[in-house]
PDB file of N, CA and C in Angstrom:
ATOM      1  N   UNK A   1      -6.769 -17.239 -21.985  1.00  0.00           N
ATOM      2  CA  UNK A   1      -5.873 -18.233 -21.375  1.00  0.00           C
ATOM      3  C   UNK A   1      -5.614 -17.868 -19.909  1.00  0.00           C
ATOM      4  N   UNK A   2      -6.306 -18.484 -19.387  1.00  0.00           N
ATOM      5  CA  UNK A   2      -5.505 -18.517 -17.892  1.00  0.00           C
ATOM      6  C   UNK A   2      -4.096 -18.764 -16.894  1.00  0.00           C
ATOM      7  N   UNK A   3      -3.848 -17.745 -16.094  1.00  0.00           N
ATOM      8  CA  UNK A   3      -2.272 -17.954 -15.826  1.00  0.00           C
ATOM      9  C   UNK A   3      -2.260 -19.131 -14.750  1.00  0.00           C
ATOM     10  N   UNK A   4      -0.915 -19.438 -14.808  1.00  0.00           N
ATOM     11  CA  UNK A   4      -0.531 -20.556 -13.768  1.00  0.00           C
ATOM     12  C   UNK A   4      -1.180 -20.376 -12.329  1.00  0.00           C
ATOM     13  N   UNK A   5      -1.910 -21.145 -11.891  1.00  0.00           N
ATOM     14  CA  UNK A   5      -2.188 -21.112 -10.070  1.00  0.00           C
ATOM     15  C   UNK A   5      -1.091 -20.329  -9.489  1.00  0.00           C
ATOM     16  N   UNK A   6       0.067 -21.360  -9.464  1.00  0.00           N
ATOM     17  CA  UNK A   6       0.923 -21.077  -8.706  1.00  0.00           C
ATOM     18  C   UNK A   6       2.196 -19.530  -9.310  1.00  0.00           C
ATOM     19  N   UNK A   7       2.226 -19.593 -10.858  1.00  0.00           N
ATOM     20  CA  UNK A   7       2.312 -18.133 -10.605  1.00  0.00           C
ATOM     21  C   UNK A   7       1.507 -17.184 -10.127  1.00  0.00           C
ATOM     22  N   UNK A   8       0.362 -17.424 -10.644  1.00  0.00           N
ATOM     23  CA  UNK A   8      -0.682 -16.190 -10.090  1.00  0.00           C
ATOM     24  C   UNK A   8      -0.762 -15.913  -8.823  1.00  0.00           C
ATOM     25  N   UNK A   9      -0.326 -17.418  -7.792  1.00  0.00           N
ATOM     26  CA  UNK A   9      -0.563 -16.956  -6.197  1.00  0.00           C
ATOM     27  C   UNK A   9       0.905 -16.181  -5.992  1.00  0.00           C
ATOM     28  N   UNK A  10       2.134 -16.052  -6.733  1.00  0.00           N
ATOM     29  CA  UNK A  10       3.385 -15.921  -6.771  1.00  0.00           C
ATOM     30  C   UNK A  10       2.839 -13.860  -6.722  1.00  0.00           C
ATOM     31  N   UNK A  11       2.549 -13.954  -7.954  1.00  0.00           N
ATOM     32  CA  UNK A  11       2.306 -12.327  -8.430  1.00  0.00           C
ATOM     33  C   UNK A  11       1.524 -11.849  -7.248  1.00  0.00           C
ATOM     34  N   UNK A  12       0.631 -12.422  -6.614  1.00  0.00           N
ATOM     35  CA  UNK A  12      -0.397 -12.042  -5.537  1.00  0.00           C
ATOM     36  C   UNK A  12       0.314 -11.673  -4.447  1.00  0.00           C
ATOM     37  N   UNK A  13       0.966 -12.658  -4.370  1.00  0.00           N
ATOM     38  CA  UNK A  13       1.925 -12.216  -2.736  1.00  0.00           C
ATOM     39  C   UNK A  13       2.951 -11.113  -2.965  1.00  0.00           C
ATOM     40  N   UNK A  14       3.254 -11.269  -4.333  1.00  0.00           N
ATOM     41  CA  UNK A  14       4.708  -9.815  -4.264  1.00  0.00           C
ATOM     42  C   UNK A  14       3.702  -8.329  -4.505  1.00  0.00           C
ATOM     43  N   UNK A  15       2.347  -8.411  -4.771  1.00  0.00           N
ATOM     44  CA  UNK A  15       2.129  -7.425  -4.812  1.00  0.00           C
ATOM     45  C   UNK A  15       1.029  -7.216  -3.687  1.00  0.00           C
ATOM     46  N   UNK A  16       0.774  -7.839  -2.940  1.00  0.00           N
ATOM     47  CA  UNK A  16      -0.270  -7.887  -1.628  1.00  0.00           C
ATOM     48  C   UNK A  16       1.253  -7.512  -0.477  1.00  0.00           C
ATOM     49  N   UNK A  17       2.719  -7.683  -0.636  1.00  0.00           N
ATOM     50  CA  UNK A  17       3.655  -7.398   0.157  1.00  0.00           C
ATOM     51  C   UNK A  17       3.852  -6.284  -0.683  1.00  0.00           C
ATOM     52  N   UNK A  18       4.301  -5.783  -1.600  1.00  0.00           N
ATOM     53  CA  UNK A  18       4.069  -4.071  -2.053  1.00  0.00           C
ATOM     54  C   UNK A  18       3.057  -3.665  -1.342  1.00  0.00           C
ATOM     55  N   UNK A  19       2.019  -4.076  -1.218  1.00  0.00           N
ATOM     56  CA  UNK A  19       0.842  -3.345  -0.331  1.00  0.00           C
ATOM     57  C   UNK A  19       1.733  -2.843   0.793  1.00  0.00           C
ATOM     58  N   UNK A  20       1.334  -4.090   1.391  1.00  0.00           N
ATOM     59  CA  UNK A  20       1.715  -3.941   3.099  1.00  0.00           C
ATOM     60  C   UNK A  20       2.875  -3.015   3.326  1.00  0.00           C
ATOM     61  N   UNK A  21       3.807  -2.919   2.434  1.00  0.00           N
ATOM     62  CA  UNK A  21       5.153  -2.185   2.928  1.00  0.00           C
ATOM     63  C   UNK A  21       4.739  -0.479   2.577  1.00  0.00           C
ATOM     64  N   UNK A  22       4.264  -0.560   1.302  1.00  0.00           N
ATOM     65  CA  UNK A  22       3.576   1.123   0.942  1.00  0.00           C
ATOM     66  C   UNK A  22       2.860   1.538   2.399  1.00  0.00           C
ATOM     67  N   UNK A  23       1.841   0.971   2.497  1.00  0.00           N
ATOM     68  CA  UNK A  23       0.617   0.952   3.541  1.00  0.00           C
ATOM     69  C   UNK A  23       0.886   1.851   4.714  1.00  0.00           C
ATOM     70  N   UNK A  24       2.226   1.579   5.688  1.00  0.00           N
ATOM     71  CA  UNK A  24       2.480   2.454   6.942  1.00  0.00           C
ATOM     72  C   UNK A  24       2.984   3.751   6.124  1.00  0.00           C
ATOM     73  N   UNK A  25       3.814   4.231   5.309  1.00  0.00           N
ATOM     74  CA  UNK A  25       4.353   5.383   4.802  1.00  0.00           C
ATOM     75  C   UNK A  25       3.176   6.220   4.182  1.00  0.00           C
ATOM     76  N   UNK A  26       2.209   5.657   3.341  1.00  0.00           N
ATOM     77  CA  UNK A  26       1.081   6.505   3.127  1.00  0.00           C
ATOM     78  C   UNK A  26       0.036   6.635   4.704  1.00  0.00           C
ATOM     79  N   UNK A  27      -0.017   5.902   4.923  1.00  0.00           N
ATOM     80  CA  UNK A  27      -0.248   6.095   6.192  1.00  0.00           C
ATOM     81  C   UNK A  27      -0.153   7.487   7.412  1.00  0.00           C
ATOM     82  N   UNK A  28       1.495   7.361   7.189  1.00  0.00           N
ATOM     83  CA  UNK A  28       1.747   8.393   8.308  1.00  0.00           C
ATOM     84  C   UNK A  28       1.814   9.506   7.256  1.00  0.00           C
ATOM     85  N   UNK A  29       1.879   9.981   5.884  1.00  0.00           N
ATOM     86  CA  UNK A  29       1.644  10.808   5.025  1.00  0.00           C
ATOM     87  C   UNK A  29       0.686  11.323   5.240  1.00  0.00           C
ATOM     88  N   UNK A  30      -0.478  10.773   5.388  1.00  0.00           N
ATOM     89  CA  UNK A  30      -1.449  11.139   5.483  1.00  0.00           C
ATOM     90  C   UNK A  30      -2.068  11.619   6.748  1.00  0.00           C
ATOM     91  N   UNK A  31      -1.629  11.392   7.845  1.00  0.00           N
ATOM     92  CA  UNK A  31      -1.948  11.454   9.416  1.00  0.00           C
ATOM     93  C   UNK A  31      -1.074  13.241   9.045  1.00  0.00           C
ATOM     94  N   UNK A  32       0.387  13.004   8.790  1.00  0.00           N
ATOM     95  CA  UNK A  32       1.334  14.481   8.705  1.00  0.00           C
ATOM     96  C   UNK A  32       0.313  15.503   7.894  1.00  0.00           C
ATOM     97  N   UNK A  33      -0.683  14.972   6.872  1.00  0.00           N
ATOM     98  CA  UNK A  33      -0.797  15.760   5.701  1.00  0.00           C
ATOM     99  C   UNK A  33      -1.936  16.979   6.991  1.00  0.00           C
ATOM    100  N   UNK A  34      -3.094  15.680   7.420  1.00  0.00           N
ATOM    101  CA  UNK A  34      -4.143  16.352   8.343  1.00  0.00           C
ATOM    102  C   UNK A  34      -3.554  16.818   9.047  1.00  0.00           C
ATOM    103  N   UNK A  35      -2.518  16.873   9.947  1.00  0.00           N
ATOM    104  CA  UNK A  35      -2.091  17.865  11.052  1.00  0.00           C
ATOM    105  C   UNK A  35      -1.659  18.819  10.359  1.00  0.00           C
ATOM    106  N   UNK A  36      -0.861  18.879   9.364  1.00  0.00           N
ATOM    107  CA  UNK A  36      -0.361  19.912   8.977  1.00  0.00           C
ATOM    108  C   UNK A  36      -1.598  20.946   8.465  1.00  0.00           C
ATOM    109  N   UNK A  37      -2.758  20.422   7.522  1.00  0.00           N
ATOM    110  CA  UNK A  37      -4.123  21.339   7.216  1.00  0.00           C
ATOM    111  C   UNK A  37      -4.527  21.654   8.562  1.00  0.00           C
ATOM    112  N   UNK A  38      -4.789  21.131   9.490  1.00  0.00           N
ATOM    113  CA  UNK A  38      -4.975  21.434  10.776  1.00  0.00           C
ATOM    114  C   UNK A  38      -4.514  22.976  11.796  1.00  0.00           C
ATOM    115  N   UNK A  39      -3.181  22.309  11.500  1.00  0.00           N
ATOM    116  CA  UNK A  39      -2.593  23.667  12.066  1.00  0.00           C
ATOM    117  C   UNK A  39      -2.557  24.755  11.136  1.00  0.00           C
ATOM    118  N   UNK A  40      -2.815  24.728   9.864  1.00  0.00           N
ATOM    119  CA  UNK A  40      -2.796  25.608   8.722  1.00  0.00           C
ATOM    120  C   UNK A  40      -4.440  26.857   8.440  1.00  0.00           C
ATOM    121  N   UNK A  41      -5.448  25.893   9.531  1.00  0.00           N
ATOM    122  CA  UNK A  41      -6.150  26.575   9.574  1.00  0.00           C
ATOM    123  C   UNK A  41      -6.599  26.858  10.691  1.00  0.00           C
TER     124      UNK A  41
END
């Protein structure tokens, strides 16, 4: 059974905006993680 269009575009956007908001924080996690191995070696 297939879900509603318009829920499915509903679920898409709240979790394509979970993306986007995760996205900069792993982001700079990850930029901190390499400098920090960086200076570690």
């Amino acid at each position: 059974m297939l879900p509603h269009p318009v829920l499915y575009l509903a679920t898409y956007k709240q979790l394509l905006h979970m993306y986007v908001l995760q996205l900069p924080i792993k982001t700079l996690h990850l930029k901190s993680r390499l400098t920090h191995n960086h200076n570690y070696y």
